[in-house]
PDB file of N, CA and C in Angstrom:
ATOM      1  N   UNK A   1       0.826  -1.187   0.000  1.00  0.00           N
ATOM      2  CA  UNK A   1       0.000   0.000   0.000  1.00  0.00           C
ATOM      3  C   UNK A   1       0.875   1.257   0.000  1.00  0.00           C
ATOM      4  N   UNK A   2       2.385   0.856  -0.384  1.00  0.00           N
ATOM      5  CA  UNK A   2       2.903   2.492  -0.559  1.00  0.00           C
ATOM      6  C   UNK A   2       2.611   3.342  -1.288  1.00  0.00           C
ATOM      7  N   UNK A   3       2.688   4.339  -1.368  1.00  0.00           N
ATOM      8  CA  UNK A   3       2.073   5.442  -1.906  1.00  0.00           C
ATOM      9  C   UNK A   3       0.833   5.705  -2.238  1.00  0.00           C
ATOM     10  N   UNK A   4       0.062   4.770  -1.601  1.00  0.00           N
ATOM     11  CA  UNK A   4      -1.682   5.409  -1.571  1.00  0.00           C
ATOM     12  C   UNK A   4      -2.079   5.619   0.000  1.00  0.00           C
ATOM     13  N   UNK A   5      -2.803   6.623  -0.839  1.00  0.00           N
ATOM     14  CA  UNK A   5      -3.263   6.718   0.933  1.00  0.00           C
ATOM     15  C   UNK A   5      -4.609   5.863   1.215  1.00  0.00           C
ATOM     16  N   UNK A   6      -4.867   5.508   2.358  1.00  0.00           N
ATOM     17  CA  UNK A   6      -6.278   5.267   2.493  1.00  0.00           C
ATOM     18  C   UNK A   6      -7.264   5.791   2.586  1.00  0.00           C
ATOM     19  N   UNK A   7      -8.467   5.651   2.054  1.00  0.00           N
ATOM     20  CA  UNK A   7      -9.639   6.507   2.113  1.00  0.00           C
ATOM     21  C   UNK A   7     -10.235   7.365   3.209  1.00  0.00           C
ATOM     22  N   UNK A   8      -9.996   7.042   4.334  1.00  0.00           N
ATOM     23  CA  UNK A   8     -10.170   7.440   5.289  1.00  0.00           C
ATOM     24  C   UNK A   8      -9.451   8.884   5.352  1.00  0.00           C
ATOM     25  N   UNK A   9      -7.821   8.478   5.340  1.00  0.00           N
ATOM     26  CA  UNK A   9      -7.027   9.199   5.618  1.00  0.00           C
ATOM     27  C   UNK A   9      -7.157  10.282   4.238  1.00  0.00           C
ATOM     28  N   UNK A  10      -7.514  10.589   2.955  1.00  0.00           N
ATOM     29  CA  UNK A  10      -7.569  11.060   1.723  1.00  0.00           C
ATOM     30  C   UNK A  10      -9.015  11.957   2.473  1.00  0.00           C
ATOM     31  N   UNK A  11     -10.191  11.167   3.335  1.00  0.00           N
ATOM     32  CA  UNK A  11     -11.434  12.282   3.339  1.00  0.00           C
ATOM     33  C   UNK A  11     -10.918  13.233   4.218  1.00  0.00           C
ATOM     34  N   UNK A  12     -10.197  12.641   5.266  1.00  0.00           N
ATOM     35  CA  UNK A  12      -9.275  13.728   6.452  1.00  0.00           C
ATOM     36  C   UNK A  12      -8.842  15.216   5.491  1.00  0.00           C
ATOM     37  N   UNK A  13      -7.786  14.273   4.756  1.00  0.00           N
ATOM     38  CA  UNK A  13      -7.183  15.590   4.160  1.00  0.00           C
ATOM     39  C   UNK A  13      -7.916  16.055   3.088  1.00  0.00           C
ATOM     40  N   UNK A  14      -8.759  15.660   2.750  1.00  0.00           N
ATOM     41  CA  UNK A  14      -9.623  16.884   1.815  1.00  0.00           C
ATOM     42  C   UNK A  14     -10.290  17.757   2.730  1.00  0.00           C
ATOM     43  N   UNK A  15     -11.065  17.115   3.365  1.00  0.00           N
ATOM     44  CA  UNK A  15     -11.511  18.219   4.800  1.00  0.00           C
ATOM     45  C   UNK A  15     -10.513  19.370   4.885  1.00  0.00           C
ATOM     46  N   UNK A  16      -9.388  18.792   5.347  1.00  0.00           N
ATOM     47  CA  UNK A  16      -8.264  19.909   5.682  1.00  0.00           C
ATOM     48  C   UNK A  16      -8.359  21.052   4.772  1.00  0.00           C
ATOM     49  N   UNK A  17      -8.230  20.175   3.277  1.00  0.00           N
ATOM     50  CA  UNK A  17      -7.443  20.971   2.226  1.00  0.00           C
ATOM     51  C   UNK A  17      -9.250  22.151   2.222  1.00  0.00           C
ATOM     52  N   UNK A  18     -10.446  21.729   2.179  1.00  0.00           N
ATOM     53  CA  UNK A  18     -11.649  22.494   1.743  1.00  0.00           C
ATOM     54  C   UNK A  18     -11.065  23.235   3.324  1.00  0.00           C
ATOM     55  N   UNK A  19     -11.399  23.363   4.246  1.00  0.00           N
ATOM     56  CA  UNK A  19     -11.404  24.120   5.579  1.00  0.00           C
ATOM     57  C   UNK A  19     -10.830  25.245   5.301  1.00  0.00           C
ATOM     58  N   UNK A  20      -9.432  24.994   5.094  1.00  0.00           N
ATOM     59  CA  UNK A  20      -8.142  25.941   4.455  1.00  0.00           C
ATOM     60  C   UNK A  20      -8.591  26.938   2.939  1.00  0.00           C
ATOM     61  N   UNK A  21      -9.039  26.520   2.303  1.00  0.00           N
ATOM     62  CA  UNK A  21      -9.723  27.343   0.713  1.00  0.00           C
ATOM     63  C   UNK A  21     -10.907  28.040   1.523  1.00  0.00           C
ATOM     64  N   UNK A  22     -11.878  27.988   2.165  1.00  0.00           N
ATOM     65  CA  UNK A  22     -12.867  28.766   2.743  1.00  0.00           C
ATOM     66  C   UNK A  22     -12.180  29.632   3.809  1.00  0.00           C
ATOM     67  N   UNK A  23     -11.246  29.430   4.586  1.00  0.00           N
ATOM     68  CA  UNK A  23     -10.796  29.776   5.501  1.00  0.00           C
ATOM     69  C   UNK A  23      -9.874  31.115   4.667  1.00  0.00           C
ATOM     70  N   UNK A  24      -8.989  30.738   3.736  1.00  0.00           N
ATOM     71  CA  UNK A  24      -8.422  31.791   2.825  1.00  0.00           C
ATOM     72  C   UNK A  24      -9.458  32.672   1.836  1.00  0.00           C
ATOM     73  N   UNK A  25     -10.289  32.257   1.412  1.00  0.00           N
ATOM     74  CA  UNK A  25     -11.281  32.896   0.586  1.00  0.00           C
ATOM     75  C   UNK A  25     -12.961  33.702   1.400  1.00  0.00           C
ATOM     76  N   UNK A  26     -12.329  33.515   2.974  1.00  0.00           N
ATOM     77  CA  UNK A  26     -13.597  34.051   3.671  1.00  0.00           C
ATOM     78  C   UNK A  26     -14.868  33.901   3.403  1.00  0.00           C
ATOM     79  N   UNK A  27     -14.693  32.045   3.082  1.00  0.00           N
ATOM     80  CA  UNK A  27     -16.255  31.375   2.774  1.00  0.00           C
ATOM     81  C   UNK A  27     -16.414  30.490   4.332  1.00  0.00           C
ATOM     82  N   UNK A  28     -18.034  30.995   4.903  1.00  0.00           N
ATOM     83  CA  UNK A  28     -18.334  30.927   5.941  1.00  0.00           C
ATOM     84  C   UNK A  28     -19.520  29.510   5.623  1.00  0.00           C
ATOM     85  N   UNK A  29     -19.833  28.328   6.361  1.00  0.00           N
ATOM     86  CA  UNK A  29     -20.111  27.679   6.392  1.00  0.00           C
ATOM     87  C   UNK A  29     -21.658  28.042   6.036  1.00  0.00           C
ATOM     88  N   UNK A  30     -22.305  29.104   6.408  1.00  0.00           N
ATOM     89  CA  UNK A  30     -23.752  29.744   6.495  1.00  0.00           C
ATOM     90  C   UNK A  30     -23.994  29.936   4.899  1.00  0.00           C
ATOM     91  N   UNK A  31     -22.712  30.498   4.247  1.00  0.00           N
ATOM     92  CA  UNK A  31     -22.532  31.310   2.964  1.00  0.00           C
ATOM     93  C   UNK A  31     -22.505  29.833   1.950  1.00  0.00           C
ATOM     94  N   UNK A  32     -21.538  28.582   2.496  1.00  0.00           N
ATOM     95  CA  UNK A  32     -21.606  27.607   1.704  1.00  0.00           C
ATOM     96  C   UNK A  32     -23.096  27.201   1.717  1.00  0.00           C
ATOM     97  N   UNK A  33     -23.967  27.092   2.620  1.00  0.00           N
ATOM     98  CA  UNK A  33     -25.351  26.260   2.708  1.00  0.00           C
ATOM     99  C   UNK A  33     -26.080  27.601   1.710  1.00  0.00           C
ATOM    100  N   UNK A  34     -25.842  28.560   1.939  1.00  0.00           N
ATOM    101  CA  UNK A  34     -26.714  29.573   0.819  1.00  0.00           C
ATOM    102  C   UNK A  34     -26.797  29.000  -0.456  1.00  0.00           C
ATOM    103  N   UNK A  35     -25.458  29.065  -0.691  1.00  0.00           N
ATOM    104  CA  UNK A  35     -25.094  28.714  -1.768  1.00  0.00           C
ATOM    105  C   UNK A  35     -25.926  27.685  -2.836  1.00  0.00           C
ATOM    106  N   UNK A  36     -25.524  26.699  -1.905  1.00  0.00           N
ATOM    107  CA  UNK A  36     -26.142  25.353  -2.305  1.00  0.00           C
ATOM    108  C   UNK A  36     -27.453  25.312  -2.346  1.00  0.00           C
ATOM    109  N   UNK A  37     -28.424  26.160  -1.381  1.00  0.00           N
ATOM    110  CA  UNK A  37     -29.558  25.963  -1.386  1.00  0.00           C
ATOM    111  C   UNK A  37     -30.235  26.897  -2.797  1.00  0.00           C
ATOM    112  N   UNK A  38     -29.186  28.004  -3.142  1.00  0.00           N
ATOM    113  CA  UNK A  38     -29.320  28.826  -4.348  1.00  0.00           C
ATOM    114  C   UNK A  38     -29.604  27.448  -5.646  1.00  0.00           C
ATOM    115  N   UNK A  39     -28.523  26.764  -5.096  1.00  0.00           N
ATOM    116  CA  UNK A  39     -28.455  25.956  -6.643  1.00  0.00           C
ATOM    117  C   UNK A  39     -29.682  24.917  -6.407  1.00  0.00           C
ATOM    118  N   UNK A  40     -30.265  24.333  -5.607  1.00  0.00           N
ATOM    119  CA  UNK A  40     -31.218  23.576  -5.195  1.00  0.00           C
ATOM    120  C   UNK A  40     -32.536  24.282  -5.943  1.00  0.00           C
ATOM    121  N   UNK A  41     -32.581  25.776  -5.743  1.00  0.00           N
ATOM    122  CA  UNK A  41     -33.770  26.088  -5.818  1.00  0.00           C
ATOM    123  C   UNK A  41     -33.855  26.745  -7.359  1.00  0.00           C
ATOM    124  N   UNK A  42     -32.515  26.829  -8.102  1.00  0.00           N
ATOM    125  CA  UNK A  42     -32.441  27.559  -9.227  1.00  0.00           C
ATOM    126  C   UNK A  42     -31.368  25.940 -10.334  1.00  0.00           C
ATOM    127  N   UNK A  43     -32.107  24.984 -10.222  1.00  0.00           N
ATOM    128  CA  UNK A  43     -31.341  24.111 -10.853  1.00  0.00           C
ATOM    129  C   UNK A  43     -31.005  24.466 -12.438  1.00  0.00           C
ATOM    130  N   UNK A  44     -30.164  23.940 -13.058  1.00  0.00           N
ATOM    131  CA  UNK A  44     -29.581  24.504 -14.729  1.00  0.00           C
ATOM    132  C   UNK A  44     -30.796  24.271 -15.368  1.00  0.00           C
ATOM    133  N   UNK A  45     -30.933  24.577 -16.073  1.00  0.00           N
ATOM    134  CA  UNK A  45     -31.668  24.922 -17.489  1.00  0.00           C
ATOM    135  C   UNK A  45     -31.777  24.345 -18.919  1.00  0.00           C
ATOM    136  N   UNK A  46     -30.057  24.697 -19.220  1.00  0.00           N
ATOM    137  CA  UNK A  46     -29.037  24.149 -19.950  1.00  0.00           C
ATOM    138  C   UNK A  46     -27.562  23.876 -19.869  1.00  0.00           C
ATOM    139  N   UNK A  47     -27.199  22.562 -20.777  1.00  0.00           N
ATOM    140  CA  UNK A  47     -25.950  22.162 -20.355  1.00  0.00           C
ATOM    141  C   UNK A  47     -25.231  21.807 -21.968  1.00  0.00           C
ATOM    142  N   UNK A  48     -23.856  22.140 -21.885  1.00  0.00           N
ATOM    143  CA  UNK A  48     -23.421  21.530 -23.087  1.00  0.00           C
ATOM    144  C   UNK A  48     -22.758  20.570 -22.672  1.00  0.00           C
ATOM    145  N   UNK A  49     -21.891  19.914 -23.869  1.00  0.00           N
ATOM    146  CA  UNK A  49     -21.010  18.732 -23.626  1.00  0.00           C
ATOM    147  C   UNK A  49     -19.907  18.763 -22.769  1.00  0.00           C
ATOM    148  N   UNK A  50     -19.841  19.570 -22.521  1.00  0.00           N
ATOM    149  CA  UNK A  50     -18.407  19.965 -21.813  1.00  0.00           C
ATOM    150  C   UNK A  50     -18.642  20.017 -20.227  1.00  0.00           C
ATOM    151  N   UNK A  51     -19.915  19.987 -19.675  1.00  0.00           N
ATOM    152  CA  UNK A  51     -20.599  20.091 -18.483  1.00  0.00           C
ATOM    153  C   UNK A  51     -20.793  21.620 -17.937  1.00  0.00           C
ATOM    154  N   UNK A  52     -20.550  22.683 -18.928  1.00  0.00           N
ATOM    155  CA  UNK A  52     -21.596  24.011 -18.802  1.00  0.00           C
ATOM    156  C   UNK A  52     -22.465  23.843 -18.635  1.00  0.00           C
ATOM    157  N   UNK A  53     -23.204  24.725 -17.721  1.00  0.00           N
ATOM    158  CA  UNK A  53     -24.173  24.728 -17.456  1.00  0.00           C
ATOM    159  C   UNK A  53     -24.866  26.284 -17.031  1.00  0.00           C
ATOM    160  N   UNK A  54     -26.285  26.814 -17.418  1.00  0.00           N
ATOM    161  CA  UNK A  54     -26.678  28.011 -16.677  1.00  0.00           C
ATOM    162  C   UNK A  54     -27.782  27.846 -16.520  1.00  0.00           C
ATOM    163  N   UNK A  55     -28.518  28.474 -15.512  1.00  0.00           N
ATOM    164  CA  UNK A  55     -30.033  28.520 -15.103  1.00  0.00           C
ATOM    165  C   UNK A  55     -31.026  29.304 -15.804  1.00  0.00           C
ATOM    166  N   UNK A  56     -30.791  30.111 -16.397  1.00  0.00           N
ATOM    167  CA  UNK A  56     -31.201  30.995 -17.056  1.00  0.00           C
ATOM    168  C   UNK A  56     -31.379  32.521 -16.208  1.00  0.00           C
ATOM    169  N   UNK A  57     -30.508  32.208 -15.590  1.00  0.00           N
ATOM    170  CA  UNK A  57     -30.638  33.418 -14.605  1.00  0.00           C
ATOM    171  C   UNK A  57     -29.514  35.077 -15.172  1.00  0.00           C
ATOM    172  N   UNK A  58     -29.685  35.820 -15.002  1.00  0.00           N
ATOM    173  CA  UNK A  58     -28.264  36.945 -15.738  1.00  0.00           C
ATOM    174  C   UNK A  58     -28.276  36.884 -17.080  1.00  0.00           C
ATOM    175  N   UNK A  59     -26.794  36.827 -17.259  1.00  0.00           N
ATOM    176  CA  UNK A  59     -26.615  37.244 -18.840  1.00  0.00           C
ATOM    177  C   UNK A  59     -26.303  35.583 -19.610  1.00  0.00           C
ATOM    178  N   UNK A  60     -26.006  35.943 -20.737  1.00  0.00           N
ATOM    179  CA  UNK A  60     -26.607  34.214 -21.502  1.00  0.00           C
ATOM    180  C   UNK A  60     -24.641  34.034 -21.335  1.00  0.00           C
ATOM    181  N   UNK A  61     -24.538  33.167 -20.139  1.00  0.00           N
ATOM    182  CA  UNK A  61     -22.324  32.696 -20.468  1.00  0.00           C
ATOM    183  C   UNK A  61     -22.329  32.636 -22.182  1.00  0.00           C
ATOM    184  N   UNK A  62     -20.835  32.797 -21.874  1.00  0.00           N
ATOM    185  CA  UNK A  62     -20.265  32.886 -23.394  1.00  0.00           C
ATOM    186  C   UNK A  62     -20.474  31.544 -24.016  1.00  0.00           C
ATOM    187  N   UNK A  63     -20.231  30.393 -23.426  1.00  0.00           N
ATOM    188  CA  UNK A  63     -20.638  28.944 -24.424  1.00  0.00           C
ATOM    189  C   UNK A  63     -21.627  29.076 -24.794  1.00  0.00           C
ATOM    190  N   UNK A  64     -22.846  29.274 -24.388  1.00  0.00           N
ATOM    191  CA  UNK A  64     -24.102  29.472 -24.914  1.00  0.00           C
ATOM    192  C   UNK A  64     -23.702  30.455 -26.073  1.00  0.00           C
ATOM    193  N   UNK A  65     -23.473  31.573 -26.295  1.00  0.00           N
ATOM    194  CA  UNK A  65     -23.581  32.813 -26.835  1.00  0.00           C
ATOM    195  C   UNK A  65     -22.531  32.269 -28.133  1.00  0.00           C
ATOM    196  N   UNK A  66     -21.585  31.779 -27.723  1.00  0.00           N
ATOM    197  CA  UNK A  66     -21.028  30.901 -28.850  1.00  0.00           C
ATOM    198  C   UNK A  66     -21.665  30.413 -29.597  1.00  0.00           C
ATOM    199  N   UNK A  67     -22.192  29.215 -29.552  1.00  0.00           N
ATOM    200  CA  UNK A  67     -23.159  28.164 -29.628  1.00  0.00           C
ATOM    201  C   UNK A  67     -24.427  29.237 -30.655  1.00  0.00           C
ATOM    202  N   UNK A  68     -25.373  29.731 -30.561  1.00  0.00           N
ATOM    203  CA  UNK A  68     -25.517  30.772 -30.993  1.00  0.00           C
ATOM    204  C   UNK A  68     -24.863  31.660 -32.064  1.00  0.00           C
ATOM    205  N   UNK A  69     -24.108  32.345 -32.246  1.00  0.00           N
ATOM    206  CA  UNK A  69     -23.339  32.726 -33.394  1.00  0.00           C
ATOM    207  C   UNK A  69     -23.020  31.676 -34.420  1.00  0.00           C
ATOM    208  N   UNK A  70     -22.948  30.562 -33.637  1.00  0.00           N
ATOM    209  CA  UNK A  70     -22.309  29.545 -35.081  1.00  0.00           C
ATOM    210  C   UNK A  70     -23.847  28.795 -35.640  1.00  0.00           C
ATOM    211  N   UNK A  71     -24.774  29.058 -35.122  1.00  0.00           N
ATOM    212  CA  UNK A  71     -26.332  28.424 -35.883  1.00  0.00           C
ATOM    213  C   UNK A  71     -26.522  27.550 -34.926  1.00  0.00           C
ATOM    214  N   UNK A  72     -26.581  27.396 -33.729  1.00  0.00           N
ATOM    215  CA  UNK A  72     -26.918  26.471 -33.209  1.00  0.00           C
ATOM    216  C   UNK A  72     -27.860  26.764 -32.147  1.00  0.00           C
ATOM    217  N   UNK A  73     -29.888  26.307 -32.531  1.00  0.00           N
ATOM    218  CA  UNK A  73     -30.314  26.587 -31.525  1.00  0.00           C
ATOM    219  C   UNK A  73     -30.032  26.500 -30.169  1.00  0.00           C
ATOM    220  N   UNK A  74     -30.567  27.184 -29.232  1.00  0.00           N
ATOM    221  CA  UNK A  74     -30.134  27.303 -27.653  1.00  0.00           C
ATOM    222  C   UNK A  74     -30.948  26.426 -27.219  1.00  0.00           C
ATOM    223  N   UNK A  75     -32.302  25.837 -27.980  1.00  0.00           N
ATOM    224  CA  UNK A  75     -33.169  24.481 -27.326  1.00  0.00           C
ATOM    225  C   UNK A  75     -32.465  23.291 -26.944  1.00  0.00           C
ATOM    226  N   UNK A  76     -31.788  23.391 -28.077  1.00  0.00           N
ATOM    227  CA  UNK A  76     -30.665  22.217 -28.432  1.00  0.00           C
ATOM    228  C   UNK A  76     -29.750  21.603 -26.877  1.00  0.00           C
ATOM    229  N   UNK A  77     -29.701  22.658 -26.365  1.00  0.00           N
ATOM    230  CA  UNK A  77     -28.786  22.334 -24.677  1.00  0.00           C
ATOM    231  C   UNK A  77     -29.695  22.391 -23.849  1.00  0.00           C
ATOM    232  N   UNK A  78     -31.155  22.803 -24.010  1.00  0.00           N
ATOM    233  CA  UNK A  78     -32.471  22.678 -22.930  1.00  0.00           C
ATOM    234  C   UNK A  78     -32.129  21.554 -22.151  1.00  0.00           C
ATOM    235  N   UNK A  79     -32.175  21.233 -20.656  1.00  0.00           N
ATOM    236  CA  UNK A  79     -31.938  20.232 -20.497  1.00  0.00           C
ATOM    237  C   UNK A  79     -33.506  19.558 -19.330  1.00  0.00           C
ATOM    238  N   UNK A  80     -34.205  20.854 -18.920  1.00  0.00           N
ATOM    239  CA  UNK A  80     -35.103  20.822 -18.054  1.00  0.00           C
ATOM    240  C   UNK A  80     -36.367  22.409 -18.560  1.00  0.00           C
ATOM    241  N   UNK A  81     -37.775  21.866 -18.726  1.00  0.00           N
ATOM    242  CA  UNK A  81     -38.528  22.641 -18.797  1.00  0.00           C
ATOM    243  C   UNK A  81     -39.222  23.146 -17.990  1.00  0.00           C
ATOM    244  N   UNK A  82     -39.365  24.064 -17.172  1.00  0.00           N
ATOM    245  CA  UNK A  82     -40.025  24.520 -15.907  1.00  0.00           C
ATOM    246  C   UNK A  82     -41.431  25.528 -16.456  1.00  0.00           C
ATOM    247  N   UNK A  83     -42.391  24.700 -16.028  1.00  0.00           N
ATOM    248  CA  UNK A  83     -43.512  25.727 -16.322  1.00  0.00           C
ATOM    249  C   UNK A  83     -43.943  26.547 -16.078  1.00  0.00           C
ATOM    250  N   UNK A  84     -43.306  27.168 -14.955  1.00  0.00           N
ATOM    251  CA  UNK A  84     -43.791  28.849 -14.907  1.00  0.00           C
ATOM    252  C   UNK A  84     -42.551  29.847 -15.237  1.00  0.00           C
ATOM    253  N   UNK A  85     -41.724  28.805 -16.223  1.00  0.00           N
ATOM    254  CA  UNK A  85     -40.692  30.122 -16.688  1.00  0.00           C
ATOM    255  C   UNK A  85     -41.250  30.567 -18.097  1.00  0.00           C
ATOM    256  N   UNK A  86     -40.565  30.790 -18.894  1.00  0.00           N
ATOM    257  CA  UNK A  86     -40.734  30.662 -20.273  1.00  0.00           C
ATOM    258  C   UNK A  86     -39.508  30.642 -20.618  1.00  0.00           C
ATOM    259  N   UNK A  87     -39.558  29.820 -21.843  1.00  0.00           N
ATOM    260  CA  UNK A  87     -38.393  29.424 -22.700  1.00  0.00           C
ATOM    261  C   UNK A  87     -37.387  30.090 -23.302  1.00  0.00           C
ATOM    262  N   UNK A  88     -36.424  30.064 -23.013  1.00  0.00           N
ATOM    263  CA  UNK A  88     -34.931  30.664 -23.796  1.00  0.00           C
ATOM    264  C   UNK A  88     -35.661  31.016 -25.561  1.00  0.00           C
ATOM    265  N   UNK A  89     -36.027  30.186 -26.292  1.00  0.00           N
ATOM    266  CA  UNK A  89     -36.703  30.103 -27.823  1.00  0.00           C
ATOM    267  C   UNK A  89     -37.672  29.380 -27.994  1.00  0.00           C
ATOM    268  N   UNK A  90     -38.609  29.921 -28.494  1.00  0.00           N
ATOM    269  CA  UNK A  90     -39.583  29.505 -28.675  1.00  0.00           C
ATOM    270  C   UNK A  90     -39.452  27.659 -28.885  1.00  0.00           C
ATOM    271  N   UNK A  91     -40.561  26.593 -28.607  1.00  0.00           N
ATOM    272  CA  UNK A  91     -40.466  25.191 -28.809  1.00  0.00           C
ATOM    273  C   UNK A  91     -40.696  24.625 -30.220  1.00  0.00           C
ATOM    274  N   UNK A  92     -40.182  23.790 -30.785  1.00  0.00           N
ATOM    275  CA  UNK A  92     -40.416  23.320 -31.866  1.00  0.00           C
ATOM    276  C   UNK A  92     -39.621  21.695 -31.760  1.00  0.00           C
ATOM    277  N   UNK A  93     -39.790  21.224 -32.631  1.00  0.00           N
ATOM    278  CA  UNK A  93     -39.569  19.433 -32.735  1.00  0.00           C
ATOM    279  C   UNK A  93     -38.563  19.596 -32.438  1.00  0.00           C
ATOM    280  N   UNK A  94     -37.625  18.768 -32.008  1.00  0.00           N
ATOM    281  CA  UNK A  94     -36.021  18.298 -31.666  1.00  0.00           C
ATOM    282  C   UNK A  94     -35.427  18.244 -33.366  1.00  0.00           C
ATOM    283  N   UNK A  95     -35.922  17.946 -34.088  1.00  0.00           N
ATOM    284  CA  UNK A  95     -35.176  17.961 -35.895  1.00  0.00           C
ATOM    285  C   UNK A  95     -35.186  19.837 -35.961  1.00  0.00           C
ATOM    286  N   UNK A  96     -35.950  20.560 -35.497  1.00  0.00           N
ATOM    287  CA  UNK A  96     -35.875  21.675 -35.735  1.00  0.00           C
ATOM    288  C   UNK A  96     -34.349  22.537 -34.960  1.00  0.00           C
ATOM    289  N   UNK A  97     -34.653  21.812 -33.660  1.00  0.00           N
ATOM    290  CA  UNK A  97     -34.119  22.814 -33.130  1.00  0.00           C
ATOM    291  C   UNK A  97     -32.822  22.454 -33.218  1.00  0.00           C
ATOM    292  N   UNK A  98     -32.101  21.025 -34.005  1.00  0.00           N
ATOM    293  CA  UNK A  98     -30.587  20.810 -33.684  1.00  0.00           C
ATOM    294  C   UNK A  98     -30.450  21.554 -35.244  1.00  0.00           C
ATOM    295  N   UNK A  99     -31.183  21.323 -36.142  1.00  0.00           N
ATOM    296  CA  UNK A  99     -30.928  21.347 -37.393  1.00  0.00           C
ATOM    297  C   UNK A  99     -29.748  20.903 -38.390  1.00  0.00           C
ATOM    298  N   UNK A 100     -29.162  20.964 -38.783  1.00  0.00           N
ATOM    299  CA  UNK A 100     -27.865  20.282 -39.177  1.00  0.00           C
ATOM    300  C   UNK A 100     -27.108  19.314 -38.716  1.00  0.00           C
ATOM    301  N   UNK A 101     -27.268  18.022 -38.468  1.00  0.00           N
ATOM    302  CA  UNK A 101     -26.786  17.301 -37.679  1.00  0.00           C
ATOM    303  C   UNK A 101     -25.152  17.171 -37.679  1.00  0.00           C
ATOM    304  N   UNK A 102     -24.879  18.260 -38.211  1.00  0.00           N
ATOM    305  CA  UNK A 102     -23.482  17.755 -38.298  1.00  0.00           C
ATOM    306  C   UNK A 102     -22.849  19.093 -36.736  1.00  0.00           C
ATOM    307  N   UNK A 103     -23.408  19.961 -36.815  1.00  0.00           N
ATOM    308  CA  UNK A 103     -23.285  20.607 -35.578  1.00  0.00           C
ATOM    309  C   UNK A 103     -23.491  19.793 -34.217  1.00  0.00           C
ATOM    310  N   UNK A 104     -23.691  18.494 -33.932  1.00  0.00           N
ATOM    311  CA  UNK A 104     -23.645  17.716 -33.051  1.00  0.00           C
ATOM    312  C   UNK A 104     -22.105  17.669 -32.125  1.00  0.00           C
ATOM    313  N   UNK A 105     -21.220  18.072 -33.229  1.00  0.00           N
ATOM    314  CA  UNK A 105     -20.194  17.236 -32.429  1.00  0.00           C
ATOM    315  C   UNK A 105     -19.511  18.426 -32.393  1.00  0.00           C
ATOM    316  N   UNK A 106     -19.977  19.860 -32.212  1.00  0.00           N
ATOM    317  CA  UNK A 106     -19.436  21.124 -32.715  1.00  0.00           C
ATOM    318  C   UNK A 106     -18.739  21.234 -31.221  1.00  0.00           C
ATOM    319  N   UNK A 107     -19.296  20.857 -30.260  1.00  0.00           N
ATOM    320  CA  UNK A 107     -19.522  21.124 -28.867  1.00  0.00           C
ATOM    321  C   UNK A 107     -18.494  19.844 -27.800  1.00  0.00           C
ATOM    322  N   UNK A 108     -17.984  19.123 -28.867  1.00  0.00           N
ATOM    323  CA  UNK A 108     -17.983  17.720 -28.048  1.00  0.00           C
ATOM    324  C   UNK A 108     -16.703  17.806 -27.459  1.00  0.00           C
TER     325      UNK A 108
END
């Protein structure tokens, strides 16, 4: 077992190592549960291949906005429909909204 650590001893020191990054970055345990409960209550929207992701909340991130300039509907990364939002673009068939199938792998 040289040079591995054991699991035990690896959750220790990640503990350590997260304690130390909040502790330097003046993230307060209250501020981490915000956080999280932010993302709980505002889950993504859309996601590309790369594991981007936005809620639709602010301004549209640049992968999206990319994605976009080169012809590629924004339905296309829909990943969840919430019914009392409304939609990034209007809905239409899945053949519509990828259109060119060769833009599939534009993202990959």
């Amino acid at each position: 077992m040289k040079g591995k650590i054991a699991d035990g001893e690896a959750r220790d020191r990640l503990i350590v190592w997260i304690r130390r990054r909040m502790e330097e970055f003046g993230i307060t345990p209250e501020a981490l549960a915000e956080s999280l409960q932010h993302d709980k209550d505002h889950p993504p929207l859309y996601r590309d291949a790369r594991g981007n992701e936005w809620n639709g909340l602010g301004d549209v991130p640049a992968w999206l906005r990319a994605a976009q300039n080169v012809g590629v509907n924004p339905a296309f990364f829909r990943i969840e429909t919430r019914a009392h939002e409304p939609a990034l673009v209007e809905s239409s068939t899945v053949s519509e909204q990828i259109g060119d199938q060769r833009q599939l792998d534009l993202f990959a």
